[in-house]
C-alpha atoms as a PDB file:
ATOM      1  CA  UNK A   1      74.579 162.777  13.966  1.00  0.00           C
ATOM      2  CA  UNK A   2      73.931 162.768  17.676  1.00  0.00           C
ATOM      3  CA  UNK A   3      71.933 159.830  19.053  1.00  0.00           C
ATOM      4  CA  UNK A   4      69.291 160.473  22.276  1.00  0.00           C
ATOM      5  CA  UNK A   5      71.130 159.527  24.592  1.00  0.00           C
ATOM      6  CA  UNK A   6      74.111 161.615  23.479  1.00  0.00           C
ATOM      7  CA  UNK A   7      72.096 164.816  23.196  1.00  0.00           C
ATOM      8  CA  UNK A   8      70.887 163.895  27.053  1.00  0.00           C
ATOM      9  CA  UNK A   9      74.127 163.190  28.435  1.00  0.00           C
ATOM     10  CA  UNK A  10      74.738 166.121  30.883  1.00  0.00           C
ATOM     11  CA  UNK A  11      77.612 163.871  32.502  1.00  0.00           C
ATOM     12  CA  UNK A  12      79.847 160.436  31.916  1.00  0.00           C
ATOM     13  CA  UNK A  13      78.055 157.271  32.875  1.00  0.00           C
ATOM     14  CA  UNK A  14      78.830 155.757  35.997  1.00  0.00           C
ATOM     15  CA  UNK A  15      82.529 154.117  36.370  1.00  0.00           C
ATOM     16  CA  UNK A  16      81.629 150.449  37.182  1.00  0.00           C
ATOM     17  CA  UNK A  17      83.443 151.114  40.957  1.00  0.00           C
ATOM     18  CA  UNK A  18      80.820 153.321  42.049  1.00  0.00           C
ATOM     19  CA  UNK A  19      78.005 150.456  41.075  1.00  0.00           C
ATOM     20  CA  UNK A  20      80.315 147.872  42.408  1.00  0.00           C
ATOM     21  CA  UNK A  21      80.158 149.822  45.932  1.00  0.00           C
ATOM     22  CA  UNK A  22      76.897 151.509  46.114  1.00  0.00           C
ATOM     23  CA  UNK A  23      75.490 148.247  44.962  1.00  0.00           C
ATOM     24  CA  UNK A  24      76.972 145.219  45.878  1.00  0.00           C
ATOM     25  CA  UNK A  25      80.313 146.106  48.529  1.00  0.00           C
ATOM     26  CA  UNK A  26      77.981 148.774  50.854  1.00  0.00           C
ATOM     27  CA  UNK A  27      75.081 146.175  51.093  1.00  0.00           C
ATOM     28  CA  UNK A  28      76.681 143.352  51.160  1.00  0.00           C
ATOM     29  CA  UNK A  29      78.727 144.956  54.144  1.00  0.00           C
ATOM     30  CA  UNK A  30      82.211 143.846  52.155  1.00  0.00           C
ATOM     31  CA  UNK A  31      85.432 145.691  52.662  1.00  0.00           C
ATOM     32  CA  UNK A  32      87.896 145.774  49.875  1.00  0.00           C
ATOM     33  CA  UNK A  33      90.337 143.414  51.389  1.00  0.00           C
ATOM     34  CA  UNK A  34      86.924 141.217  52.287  1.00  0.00           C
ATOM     35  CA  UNK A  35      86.024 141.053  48.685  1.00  0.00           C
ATOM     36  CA  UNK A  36      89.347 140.846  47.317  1.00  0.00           C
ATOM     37  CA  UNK A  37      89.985 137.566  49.874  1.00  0.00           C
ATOM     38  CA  UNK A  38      86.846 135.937  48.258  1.00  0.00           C
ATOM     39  CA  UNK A  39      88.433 137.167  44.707  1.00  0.00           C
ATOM     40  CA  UNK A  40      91.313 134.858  45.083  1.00  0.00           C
ATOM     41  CA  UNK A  41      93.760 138.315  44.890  1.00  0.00           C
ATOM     42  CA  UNK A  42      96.852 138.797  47.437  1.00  0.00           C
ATOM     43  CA  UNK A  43      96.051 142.636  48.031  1.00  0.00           C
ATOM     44  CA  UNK A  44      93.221 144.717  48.252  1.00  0.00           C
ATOM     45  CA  UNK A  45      94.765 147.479  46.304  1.00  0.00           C
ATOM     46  CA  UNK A  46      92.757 146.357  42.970  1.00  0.00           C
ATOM     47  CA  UNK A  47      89.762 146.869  44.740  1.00  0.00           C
ATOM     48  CA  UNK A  48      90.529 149.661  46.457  1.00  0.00           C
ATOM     49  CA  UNK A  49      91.017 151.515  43.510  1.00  0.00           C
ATOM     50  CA  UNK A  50      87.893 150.532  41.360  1.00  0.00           C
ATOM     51  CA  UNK A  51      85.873 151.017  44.275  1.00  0.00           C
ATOM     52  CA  UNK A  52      87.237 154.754  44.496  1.00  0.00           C
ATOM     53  CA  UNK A  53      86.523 154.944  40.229  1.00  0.00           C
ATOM     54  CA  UNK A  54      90.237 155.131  39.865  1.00  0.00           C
ATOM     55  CA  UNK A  55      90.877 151.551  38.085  1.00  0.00           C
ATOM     56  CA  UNK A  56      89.365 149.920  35.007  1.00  0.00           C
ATOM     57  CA  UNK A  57      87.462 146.667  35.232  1.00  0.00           C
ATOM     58  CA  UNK A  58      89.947 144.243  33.192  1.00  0.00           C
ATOM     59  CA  UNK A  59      88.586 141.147  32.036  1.00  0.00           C
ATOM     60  CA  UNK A  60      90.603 139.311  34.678  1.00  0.00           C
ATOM     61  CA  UNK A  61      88.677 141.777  37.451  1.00  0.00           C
ATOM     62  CA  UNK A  62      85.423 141.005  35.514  1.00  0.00           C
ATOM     63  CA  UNK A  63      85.677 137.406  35.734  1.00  0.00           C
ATOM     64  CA  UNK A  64      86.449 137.679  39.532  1.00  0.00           C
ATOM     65  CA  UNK A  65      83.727 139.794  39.949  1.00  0.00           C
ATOM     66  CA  UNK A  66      80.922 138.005  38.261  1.00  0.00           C
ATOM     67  CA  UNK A  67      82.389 134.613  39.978  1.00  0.00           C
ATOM     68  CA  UNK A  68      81.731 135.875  43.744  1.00  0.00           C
ATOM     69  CA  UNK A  69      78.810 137.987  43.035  1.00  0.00           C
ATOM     70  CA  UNK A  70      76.980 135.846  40.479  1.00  0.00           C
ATOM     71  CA  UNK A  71      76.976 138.400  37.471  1.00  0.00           C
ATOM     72  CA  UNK A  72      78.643 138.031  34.141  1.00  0.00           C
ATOM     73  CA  UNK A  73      82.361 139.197  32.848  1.00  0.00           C
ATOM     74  CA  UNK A  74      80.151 140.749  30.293  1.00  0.00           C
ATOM     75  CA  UNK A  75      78.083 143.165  32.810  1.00  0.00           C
ATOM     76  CA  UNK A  76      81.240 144.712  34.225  1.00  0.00           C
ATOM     77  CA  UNK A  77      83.027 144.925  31.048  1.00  0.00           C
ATOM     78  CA  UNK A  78      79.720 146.689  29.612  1.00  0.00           C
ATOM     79  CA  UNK A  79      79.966 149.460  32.731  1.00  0.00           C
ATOM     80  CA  UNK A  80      83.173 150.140  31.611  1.00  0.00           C
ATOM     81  CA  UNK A  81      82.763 150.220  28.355  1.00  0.00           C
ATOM     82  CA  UNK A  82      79.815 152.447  28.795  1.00  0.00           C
ATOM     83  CA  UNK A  83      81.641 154.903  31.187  1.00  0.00           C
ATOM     84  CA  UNK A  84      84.451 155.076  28.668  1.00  0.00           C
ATOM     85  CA  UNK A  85      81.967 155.756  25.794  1.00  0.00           C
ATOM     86  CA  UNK A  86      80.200 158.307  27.613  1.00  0.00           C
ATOM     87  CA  UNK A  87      83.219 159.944  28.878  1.00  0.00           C
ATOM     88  CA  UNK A  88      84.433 160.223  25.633  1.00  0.00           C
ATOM     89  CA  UNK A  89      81.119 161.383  23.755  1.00  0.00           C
ATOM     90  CA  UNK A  90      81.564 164.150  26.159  1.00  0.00           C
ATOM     91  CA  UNK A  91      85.255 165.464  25.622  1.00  0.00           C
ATOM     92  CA  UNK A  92      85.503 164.762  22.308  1.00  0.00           C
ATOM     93  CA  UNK A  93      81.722 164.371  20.862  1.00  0.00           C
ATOM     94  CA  UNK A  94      81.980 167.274  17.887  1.00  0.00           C
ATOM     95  CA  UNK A  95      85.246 165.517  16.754  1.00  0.00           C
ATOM     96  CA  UNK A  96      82.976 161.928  16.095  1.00  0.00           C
ATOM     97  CA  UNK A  97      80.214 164.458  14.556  1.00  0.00           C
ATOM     98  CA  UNK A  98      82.456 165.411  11.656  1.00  0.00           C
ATOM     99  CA  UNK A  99      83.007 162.197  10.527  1.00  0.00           C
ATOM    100  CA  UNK A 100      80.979 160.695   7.815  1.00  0.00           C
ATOM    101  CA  UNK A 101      80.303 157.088   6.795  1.00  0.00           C
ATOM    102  CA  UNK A 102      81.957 155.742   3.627  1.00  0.00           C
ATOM    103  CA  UNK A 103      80.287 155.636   0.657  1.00  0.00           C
ATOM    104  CA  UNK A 104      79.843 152.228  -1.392  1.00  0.00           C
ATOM    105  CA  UNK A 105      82.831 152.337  -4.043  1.00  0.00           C
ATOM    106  CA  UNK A 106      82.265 151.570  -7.720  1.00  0.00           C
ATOM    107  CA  UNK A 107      85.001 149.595  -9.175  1.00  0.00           C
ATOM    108  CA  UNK A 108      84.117 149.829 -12.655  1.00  0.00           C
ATOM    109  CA  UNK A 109      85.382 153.305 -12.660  1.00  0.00           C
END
């Protein structure tokens, strides 16, 4: 059983880099190795990668993140569990539809 928002998804939600840059690294006018200074990390390649939706936001990265741009951990792990979810639903979604729930058992029988 599909919910609404399964039957509407035409495509995976977005990874959490692309709302990381579109809305926080682009207005803020932060580079990678900008934001990854204020993150307290040695390279910019962590960045660099989630902002090109090629990385996962692990809680470590989450924690940074909500830190220096006054979110929560919880928002960016919640993009990426979303995007994974989504992703998922999409490439595998009539694999999850055959499954049923479990039925109470009776252990009198």
């Amino acid at each position: 059983m599909q919910t609404e928002l399964q039957e509407q998804l035409q495509s995976p939600l977005p990874h959490p880099g692309e709302i990381l840059l579109e809305d926080f690294m682009k207005p803020l006018g932060l580079s990678a190795l900008a934001l990854s200074r204020h993150m307290g990390l040695s390279d910019r390649t962590r960045i660099e990668r989630l902002s090109r939706s090629a990385g996962p936001v692990t809680p470590d990265t989450a924690i940074r993140l909500a830190r220096v741009l006054g979110t929560t951990p919880e928002f960016w792990l919640n993009l990426q569990s979303q995007h994974d979810i989504s992703r998922l639903w999409l490439e595998q979604g009539a694999a999850f539809d055959r499954l049923q729930p479990l039925q109470k058992v009776d252990m009198a029988t």
